[in-house]
PDB file of N, CA and C in Angstrom:
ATOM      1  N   UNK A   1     -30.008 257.069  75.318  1.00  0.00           N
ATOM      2  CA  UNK A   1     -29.826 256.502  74.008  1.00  0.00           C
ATOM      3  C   UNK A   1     -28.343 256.214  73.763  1.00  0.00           C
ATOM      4  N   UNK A   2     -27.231 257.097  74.507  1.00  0.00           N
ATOM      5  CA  UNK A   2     -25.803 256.897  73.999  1.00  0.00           C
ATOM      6  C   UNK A   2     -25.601 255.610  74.665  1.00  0.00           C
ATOM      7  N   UNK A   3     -25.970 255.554  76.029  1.00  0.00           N
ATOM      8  CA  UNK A   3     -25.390 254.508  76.438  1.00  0.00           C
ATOM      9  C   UNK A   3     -25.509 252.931  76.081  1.00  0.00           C
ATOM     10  N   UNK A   4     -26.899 252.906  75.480  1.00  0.00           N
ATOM     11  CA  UNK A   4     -27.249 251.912  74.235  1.00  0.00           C
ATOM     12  C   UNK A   4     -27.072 251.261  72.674  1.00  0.00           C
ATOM     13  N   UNK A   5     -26.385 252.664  72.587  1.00  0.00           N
ATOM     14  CA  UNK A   5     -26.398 252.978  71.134  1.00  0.00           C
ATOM     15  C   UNK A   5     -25.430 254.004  70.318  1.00  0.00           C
ATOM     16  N   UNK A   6     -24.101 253.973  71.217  1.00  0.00           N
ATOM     17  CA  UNK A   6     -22.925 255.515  70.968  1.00  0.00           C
ATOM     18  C   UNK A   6     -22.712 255.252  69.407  1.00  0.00           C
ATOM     19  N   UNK A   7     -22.996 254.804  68.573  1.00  0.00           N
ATOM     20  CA  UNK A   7     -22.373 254.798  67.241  1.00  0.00           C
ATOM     21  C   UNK A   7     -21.272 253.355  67.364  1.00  0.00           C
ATOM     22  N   UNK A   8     -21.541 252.576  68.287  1.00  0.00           N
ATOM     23  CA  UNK A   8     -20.749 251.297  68.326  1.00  0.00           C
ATOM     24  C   UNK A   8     -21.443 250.471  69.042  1.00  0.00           C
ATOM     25  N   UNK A   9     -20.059 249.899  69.744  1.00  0.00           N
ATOM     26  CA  UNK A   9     -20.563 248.870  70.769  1.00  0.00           C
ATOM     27  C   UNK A   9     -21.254 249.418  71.758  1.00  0.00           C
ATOM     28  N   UNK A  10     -22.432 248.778  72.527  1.00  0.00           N
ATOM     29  CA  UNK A  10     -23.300 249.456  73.567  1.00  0.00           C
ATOM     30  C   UNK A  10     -22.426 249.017  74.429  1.00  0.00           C
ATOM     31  N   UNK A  11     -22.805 250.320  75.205  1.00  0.00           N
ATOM     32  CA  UNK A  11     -22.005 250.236  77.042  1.00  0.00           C
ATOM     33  C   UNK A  11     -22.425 249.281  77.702  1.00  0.00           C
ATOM     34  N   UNK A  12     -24.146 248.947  77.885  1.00  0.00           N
ATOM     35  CA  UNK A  12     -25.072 247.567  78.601  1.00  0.00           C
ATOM     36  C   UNK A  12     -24.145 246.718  78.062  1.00  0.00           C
ATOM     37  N   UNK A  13     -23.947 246.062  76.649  1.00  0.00           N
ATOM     38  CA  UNK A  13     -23.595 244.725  76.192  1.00  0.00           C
ATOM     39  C   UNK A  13     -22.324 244.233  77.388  1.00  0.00           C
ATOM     40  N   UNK A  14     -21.647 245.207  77.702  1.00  0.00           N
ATOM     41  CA  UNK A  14     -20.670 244.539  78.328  1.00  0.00           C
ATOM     42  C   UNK A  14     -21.288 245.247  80.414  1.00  0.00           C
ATOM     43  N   UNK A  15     -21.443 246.527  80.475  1.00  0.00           N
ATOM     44  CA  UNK A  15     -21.750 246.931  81.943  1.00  0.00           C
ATOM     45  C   UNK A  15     -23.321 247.053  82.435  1.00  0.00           C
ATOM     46  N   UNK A  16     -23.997 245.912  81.488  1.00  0.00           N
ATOM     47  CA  UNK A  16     -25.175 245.582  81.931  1.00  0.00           C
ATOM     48  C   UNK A  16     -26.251 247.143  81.791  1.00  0.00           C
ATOM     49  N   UNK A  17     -27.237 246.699  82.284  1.00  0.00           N
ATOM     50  CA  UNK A  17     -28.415 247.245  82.227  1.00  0.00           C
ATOM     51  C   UNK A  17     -28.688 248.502  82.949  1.00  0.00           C
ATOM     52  N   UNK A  18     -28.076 248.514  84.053  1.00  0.00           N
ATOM     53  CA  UNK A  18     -28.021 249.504  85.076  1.00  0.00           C
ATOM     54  C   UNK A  18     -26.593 249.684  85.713  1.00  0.00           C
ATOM     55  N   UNK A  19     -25.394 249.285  84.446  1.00  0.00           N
ATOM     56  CA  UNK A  19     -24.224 249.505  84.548  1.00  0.00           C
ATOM     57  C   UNK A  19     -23.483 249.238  85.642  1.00  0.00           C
ATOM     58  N   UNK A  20     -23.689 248.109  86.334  1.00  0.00           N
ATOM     59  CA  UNK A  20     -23.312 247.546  87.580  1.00  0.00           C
ATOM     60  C   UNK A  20     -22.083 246.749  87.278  1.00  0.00           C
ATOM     61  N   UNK A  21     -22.070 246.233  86.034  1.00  0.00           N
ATOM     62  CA  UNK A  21     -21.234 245.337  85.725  1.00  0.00           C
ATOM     63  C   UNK A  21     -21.421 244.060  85.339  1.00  0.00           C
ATOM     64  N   UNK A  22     -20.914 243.529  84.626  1.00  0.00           N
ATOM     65  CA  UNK A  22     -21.360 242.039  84.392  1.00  0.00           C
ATOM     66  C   UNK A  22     -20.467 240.584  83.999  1.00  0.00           C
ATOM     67  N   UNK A  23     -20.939 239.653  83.589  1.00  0.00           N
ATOM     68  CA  UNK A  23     -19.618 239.237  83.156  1.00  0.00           C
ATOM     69  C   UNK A  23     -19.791 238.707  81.720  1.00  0.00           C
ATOM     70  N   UNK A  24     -18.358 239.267  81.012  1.00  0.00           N
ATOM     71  CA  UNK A  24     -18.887 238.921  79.648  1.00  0.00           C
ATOM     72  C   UNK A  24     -18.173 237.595  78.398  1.00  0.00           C
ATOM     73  N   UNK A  25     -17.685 237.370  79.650  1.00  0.00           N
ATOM     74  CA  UNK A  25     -17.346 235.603  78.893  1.00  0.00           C
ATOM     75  C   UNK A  25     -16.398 234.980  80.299  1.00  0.00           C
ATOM     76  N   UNK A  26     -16.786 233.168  80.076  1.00  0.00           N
ATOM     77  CA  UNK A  26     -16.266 232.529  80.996  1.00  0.00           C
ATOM     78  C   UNK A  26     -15.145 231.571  80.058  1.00  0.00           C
ATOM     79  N   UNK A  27     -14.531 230.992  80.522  1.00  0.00           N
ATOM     80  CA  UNK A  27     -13.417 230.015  79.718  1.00  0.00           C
ATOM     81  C   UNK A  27     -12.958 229.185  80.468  1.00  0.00           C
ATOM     82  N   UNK A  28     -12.442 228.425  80.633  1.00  0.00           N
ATOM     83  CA  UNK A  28     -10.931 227.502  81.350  1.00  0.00           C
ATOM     84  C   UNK A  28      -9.659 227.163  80.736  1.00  0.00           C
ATOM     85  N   UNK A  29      -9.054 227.282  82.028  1.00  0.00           N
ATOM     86  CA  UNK A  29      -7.307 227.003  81.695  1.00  0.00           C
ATOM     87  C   UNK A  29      -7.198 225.577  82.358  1.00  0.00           C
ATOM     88  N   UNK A  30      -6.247 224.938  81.824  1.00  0.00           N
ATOM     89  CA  UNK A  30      -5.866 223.948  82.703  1.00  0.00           C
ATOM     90  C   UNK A  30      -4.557 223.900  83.298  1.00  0.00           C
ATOM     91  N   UNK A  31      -4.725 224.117  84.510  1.00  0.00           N
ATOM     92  CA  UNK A  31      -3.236 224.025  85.562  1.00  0.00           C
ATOM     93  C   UNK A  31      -2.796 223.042  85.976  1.00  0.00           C
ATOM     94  N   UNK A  32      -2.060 222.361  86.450  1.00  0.00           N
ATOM     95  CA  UNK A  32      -1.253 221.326  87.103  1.00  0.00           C
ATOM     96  C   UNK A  32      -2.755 219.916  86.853  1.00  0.00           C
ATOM     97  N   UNK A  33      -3.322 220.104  85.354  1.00  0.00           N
ATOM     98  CA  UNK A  33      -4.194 219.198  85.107  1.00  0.00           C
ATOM     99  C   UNK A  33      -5.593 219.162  85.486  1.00  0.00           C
ATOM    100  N   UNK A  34      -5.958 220.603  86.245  1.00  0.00           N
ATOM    101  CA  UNK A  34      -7.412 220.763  86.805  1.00  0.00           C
ATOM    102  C   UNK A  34      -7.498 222.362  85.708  1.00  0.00           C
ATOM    103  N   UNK A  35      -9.017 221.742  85.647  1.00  0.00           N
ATOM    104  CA  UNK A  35      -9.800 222.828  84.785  1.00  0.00           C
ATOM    105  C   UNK A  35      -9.989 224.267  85.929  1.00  0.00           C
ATOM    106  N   UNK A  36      -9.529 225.243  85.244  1.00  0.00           N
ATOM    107  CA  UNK A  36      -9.907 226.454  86.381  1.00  0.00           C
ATOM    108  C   UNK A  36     -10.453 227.591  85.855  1.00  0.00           C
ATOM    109  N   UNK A  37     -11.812 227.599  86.575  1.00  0.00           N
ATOM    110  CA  UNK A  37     -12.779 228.827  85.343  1.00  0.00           C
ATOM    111  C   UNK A  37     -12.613 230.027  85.245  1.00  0.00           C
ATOM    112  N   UNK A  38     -12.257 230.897  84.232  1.00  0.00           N
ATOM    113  CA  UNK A  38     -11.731 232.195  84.391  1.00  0.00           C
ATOM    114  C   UNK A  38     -12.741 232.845  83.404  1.00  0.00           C
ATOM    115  N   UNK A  39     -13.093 234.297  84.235  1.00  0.00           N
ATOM    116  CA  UNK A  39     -14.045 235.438  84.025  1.00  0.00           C
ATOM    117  C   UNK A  39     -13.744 236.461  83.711  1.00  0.00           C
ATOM    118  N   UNK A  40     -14.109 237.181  82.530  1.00  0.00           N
ATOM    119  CA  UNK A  40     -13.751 238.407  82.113  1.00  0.00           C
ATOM    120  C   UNK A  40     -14.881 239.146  82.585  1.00  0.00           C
ATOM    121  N   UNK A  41     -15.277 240.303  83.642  1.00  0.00           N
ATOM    122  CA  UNK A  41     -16.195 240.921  84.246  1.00  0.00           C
ATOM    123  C   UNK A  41     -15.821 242.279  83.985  1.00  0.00           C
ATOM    124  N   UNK A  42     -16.725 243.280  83.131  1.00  0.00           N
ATOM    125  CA  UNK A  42     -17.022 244.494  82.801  1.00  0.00           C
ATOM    126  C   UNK A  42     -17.085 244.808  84.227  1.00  0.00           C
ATOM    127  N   UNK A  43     -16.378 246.072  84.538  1.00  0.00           N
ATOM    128  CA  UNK A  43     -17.092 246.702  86.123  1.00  0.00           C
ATOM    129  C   UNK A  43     -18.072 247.368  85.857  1.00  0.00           C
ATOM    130  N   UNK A  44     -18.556 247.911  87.124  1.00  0.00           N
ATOM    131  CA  UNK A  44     -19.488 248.695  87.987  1.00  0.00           C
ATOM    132  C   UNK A  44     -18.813 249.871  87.329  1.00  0.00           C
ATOM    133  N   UNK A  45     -20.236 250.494  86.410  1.00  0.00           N
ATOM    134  CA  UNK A  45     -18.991 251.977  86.027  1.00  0.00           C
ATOM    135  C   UNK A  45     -20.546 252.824  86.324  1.00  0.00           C
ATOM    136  N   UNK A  46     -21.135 252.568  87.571  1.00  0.00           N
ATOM    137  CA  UNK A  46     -22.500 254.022  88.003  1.00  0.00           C
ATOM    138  C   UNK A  46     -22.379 254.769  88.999  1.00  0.00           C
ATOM    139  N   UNK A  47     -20.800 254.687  89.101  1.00  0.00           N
ATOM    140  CA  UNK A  47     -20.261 255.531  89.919  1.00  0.00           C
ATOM    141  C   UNK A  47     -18.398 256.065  89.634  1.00  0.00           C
ATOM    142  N   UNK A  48     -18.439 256.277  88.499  1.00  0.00           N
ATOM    143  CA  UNK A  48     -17.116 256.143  87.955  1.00  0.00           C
ATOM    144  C   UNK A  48     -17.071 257.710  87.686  1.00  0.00           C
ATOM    145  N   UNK A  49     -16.067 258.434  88.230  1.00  0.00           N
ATOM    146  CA  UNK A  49     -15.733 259.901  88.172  1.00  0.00           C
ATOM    147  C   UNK A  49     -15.712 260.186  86.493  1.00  0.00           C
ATOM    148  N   UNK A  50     -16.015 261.451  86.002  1.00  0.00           N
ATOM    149  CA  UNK A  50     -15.941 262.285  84.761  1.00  0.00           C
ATOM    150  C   UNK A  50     -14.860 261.963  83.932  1.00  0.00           C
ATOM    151  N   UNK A  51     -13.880 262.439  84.872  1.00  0.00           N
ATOM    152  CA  UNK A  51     -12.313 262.200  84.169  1.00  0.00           C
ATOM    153  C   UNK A  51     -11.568 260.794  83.715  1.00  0.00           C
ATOM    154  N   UNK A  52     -12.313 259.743  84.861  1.00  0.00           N
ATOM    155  CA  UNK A  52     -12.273 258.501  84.513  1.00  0.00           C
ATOM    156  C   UNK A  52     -12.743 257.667  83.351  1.00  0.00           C
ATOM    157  N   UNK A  53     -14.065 258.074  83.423  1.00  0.00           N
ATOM    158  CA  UNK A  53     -15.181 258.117  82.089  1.00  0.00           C
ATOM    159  C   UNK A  53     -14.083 258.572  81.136  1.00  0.00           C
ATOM    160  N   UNK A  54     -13.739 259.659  80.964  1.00  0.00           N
ATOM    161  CA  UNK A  54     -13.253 260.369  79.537  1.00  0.00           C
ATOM    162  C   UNK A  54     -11.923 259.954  79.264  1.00  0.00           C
ATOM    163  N   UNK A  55     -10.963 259.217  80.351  1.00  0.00           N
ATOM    164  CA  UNK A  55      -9.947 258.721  80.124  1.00  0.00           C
ATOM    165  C   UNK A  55     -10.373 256.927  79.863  1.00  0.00           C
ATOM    166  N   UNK A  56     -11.115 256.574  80.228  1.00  0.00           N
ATOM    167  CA  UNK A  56     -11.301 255.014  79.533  1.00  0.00           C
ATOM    168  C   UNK A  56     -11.844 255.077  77.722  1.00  0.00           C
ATOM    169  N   UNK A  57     -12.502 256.021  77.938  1.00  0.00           N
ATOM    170  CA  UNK A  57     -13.320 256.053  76.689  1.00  0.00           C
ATOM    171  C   UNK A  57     -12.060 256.605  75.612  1.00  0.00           C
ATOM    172  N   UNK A  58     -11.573 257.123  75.626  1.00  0.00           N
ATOM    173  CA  UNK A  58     -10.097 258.329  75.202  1.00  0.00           C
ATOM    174  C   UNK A  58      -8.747 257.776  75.726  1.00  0.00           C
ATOM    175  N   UNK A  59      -8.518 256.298  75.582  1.00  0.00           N
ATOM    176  CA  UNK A  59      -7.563 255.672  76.018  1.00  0.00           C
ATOM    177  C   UNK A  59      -5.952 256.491  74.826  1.00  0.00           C
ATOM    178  N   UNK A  60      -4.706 256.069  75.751  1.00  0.00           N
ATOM    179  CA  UNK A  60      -3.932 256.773  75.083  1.00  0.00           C
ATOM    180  C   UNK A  60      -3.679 255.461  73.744  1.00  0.00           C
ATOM    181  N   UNK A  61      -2.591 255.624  73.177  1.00  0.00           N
ATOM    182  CA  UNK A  61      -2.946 254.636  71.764  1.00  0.00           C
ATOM    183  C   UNK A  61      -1.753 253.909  72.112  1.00  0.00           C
ATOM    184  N   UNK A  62      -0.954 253.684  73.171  1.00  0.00           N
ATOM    185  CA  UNK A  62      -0.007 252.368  73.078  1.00  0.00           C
ATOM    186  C   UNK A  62      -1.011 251.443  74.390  1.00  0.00           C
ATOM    187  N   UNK A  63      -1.782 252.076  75.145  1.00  0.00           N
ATOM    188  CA  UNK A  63      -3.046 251.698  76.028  1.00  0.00           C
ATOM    189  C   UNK A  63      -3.492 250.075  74.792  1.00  0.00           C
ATOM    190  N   UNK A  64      -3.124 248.814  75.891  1.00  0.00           N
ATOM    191  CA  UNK A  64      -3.999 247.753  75.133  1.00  0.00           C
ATOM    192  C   UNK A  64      -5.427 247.338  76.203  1.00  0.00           C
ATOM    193  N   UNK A  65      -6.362 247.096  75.400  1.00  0.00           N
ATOM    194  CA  UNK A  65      -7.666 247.018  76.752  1.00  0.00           C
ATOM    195  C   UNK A  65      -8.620 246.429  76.159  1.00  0.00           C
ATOM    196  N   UNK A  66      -9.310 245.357  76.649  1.00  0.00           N
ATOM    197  CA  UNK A  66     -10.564 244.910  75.680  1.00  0.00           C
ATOM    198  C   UNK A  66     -11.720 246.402  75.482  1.00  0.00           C
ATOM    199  N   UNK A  67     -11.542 246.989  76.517  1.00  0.00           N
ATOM    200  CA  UNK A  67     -12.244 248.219  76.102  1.00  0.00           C
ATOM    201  C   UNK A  67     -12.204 248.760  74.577  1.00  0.00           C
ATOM    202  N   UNK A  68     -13.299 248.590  73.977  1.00  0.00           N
ATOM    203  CA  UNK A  68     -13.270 249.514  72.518  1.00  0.00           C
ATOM    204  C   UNK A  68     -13.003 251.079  72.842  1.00  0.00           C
ATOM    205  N   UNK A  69     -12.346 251.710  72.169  1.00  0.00           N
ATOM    206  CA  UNK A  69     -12.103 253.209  72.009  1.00  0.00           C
ATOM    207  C   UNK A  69     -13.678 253.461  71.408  1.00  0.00           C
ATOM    208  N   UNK A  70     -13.891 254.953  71.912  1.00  0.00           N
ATOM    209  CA  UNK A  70     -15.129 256.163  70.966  1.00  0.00           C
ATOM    210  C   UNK A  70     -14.711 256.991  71.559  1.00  0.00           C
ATOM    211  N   UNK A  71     -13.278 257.355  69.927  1.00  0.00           N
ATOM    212  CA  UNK A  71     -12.743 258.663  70.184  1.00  0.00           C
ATOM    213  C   UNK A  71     -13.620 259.824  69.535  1.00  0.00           C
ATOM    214  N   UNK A  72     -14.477 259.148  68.451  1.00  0.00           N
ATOM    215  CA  UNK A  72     -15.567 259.845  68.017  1.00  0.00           C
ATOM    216  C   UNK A  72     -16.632 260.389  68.628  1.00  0.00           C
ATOM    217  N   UNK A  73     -16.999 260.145  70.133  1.00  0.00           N
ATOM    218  CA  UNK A  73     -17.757 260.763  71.124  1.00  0.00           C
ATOM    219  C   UNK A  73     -17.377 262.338  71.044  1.00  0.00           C
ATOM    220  N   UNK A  74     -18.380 263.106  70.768  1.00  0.00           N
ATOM    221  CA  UNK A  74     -18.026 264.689  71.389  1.00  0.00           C
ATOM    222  C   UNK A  74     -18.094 264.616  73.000  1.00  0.00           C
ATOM    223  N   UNK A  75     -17.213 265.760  73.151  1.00  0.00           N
ATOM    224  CA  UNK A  75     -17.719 266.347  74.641  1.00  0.00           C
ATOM    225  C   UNK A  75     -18.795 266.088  75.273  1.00  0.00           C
ATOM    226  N   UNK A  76     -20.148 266.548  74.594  1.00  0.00           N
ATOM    227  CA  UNK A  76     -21.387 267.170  74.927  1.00  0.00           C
ATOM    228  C   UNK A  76     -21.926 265.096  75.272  1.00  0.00           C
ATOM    229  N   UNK A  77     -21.500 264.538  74.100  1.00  0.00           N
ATOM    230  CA  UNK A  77     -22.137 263.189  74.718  1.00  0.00           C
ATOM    231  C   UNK A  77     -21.824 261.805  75.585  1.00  0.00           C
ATOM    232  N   UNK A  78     -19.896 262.810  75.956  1.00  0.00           N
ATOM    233  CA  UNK A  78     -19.264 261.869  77.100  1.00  0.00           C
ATOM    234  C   UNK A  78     -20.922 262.825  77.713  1.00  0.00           C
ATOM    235  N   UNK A  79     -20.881 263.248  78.548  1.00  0.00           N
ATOM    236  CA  UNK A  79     -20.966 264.426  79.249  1.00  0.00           C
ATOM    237  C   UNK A  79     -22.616 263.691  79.506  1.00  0.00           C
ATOM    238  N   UNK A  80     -23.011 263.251  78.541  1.00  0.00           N
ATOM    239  CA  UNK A  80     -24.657 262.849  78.684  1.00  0.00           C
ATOM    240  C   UNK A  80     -24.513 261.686  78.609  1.00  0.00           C
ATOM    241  N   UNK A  81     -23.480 260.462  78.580  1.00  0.00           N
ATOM    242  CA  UNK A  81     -23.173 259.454  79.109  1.00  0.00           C
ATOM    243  C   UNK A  81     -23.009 259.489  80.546  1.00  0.00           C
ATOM    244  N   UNK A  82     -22.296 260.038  80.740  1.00  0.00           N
ATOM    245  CA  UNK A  82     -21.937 260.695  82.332  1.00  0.00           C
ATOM    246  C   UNK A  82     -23.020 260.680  82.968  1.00  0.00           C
ATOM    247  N   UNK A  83     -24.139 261.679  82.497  1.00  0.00           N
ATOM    248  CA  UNK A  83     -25.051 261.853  83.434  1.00  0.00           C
ATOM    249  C   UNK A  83     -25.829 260.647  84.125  1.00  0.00           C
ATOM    250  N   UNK A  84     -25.733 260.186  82.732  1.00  0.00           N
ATOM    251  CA  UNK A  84     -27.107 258.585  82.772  1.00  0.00           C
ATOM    252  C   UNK A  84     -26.184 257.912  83.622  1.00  0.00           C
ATOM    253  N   UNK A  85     -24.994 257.752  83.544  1.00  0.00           N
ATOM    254  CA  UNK A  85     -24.170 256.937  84.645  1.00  0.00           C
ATOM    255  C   UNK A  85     -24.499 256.820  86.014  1.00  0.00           C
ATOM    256  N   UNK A  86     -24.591 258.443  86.043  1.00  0.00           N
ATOM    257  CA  UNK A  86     -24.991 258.941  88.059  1.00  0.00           C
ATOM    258  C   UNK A  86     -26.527 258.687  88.277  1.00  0.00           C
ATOM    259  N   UNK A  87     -27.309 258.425  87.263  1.00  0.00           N
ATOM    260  CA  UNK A  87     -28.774 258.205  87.356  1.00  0.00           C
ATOM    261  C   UNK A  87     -28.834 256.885  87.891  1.00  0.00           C
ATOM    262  N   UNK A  88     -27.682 256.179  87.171  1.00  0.00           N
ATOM    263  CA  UNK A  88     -27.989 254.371  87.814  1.00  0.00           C
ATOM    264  C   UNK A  88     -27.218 254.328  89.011  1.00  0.00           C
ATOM    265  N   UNK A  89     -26.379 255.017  89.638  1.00  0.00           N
ATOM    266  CA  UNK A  89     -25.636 254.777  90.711  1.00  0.00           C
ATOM    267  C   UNK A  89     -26.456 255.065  91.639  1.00  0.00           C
ATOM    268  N   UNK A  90     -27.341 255.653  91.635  1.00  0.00           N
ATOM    269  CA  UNK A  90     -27.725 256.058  92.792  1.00  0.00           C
ATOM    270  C   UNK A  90     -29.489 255.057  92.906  1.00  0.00           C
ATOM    271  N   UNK A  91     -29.717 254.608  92.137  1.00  0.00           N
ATOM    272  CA  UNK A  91     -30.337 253.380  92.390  1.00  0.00           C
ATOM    273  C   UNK A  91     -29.917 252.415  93.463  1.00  0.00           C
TER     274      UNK A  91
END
């Protein structure tokens, strides 16, 4: 349920369904007059260590990142984010 639904933005909306990663907007620049398509791609986070998890989520505050902060996450539901994480990695 957290990973759907933490009290914000869902984790899927941007690292997909089974948290593989995805991509969550395309755009173009134009360089020397040619259109060149550029991708903003959520990673693969179903195999992303504890500490990693709790340091993306718990970014420091001069940290700029399209990542939304949920500094409001307790412990107990990084922790059961976490788990569901290692459930899809190993798919």
């Amino acid at each position: 349920m957290l990973y759907h639904n933490p009290r914000g933005i869902s984790c899927a909306k941007c690292h997909g369904e089974n948290a593989k990663g995805k991509i969550i907007a395309k755009y173009y620049i134009t360089k020397n007059n040619k259109k060149i398509l550029k991708k903003i791609i959520a990673p693969n986070i179903s195999n992303i260590t504890f500490e990693k998890l709790k340091k993306t989520l718990f970014p420091k505050k001069d940290i700029l990142t399209i990542m939304p902060k949920y500094s409001y996450l307790t412990e107990n539901e990084v922790e059961a984010i976490y788990l569901y994480l290692k459930s899809k990695g190993k798919k």
